[in-house]
Protein backbone atom coordinates (compact mmCIF):
# COMPACT_ATOMS: atom_id res chain seq x y z
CA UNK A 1 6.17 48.35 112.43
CA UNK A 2 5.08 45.23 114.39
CA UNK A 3 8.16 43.31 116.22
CA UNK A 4 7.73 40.10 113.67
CA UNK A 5 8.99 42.58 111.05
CA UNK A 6 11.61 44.01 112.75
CA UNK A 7 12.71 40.84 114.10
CA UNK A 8 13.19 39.33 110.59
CA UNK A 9 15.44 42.66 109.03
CA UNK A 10 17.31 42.79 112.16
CA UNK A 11 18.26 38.24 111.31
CA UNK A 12 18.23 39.59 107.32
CA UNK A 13 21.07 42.41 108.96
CA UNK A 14 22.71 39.42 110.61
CA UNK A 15 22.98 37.35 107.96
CA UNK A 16 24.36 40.16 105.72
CA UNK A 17 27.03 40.66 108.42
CA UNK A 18 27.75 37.09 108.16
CA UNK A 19 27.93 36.83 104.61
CA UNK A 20 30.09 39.88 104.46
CA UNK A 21 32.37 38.35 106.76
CA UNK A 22 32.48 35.14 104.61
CA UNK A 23 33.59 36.50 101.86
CA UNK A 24 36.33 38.93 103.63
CA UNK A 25 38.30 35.56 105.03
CA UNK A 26 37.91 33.78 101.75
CA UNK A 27 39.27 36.97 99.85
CA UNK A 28 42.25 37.34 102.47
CA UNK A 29 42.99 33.80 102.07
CA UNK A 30 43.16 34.06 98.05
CA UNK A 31 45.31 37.19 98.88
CA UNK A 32 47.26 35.21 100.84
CA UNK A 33 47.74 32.44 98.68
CA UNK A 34 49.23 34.73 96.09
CA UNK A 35 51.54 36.35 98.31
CA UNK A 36 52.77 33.35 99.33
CA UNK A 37 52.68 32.42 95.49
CA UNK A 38 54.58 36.10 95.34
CA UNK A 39 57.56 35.17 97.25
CA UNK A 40 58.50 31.46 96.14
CA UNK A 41 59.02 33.38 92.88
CA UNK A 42 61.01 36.07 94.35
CA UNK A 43 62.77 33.49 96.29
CA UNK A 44 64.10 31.51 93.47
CA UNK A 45 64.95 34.11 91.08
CA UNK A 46 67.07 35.76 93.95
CA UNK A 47 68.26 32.37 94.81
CA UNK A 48 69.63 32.22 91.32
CA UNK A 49 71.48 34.86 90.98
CA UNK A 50 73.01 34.49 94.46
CA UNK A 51 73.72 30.93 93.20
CA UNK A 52 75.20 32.41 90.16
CA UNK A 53 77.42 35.38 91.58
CA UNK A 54 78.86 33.06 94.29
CA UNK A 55 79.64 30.57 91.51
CA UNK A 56 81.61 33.22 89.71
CA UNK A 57 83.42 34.24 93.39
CA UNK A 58 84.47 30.41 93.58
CA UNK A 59 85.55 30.71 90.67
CA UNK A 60 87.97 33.37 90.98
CA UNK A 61 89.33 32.38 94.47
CA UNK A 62 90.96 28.77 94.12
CA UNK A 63 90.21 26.46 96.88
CA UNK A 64 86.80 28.33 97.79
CA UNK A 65 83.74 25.26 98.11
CA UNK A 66 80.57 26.49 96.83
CA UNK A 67 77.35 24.80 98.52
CA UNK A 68 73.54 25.05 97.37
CA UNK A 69 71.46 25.74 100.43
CA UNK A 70 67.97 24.68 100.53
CA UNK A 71 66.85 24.05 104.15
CA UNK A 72 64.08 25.30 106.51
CA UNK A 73 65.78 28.82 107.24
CA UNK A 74 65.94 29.78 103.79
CA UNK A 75 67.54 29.05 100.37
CA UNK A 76 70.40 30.71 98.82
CA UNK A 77 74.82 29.98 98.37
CA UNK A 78 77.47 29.72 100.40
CA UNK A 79 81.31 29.64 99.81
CA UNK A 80 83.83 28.84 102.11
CA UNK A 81 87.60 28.49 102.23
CA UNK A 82 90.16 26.94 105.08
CA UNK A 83 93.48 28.04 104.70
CA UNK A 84 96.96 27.53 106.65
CA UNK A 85 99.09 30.01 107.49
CA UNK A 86 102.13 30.21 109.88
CA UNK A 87 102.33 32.48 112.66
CA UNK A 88 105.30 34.26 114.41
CA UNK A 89 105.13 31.44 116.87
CA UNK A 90 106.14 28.85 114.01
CA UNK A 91 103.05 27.31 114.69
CA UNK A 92 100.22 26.32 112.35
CA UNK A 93 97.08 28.94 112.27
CA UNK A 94 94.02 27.88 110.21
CA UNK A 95 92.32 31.12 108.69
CA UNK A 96 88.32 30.03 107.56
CA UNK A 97 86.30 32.42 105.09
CA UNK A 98 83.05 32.25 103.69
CA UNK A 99 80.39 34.49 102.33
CA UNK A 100 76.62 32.99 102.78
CA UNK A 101 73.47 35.02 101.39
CA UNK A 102 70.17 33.44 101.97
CA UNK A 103 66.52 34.36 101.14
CA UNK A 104 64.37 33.68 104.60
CA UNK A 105 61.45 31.96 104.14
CA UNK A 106 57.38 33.10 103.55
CA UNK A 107 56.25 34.35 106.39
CA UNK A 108 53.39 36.17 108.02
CA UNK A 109 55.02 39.63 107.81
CA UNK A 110 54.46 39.19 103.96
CA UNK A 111 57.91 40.43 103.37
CA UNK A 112 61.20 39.31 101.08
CA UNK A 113 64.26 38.89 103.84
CA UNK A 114 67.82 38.80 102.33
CA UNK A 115 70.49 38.01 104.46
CA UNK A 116 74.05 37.82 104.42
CA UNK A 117 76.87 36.66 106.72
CA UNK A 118 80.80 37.27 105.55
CA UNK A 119 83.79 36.11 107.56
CA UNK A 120 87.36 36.61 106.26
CA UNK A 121 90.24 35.28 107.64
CA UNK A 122 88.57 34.58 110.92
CA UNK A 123 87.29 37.89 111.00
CA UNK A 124 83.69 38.51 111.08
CA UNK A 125 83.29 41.29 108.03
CA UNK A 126 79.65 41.73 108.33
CA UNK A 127 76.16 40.23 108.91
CA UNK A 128 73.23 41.75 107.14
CA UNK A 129 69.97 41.80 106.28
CA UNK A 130 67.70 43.57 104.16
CA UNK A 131 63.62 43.64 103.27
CA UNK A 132 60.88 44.90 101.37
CA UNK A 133 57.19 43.89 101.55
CA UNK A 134 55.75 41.69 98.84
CA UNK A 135 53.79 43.91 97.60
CA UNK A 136 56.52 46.80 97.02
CA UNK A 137 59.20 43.86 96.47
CA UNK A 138 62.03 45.19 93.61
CA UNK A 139 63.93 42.37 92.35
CA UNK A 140 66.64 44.62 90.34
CA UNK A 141 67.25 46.34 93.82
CA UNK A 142 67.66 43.08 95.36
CA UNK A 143 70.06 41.78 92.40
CA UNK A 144 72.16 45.03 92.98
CA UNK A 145 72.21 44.60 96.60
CA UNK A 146 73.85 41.12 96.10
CA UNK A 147 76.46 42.27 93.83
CA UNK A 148 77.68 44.90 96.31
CA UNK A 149 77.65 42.57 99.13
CA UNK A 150 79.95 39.86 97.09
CA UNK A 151 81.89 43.07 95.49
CA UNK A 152 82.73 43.70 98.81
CA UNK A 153 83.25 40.53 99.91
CA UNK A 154 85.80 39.93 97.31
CA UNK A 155 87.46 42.95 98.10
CA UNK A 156 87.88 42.23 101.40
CA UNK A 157 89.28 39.20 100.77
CA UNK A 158 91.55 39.94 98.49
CA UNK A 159 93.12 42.79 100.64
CA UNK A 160 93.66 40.34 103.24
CA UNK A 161 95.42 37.76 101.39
């Protein structure tokens, strides 16, 4: 074989490399597109139903403020509650509660972040998070997972009240 033909397989190999290469970024950034695609509807059917179990919390605690959140580190619910109490001093105390749960936002981990800060009564009860990878992501686990965390939340509360 004469060096004119095995110059022109060995640009026909490049060019194959190339093209192969091509179409690996374009199918990553499809893939990408629906993961991203993936997780905005995870995030607002989680969003939901934290929405919708904090509602009910609110609901059953007088004097707890419920609040949408949709900002930059996530979307999700928060409830909060000031109270005043007297101490043995005979002095004013203000107690503060809230519960927040929040669903972090897409990123290039390619996972679904829950998390979950509770204080009661001034008392920091826990601060949690939890994820799964899109592609494994279980939104029934995820729904359960919020129940317990207001369950508990509620529980908490109430024991200290």
């Amino acid at each position: 074989m004469d060096f004119d033909n095995r110059l022109q397989r060995a640009i026909e190999r490049g060019q194959q490399i190339r093209d192969g290469k091509l179409r690996k970024r374009s199918e990553q950034q499809v893939s990408e597109e629906e993961l991203k695609n993936l997780h905005s509807k995870c995030k607002l059917e989680l969003s939901e139903h934290i929405e919708s179990c904090l509602r009910k919390l609110s609901d059953h605690f007088l004097g707890f403020q419920f609040q949408s959140i949709l900002a930059e580190d996530g979307w999700g619910a928060k409830v909060s509650r000031d109270d005043i109490g007297a101490s043995t001093r005979r002095s004013r105390e203000n107690y503060y509660s809230r519960l927040e749960m929040v669903i972090r936002p897409f990123s290039p981990s390619h996972i679904v972040e829950l998390t979950a800060k509770a204080t009661t009564r001034n008392k920091e009860t826990f601060n949690r998070s939890h994820f799964q990878f899109l592609s494994q992501a279980d939104l029934d686990s995820f729904c359960e997972l919020i129940d317990l965390w207001v369950l508990e939340f509620a529980e908490q509360y109430s024991a200290r009240t």
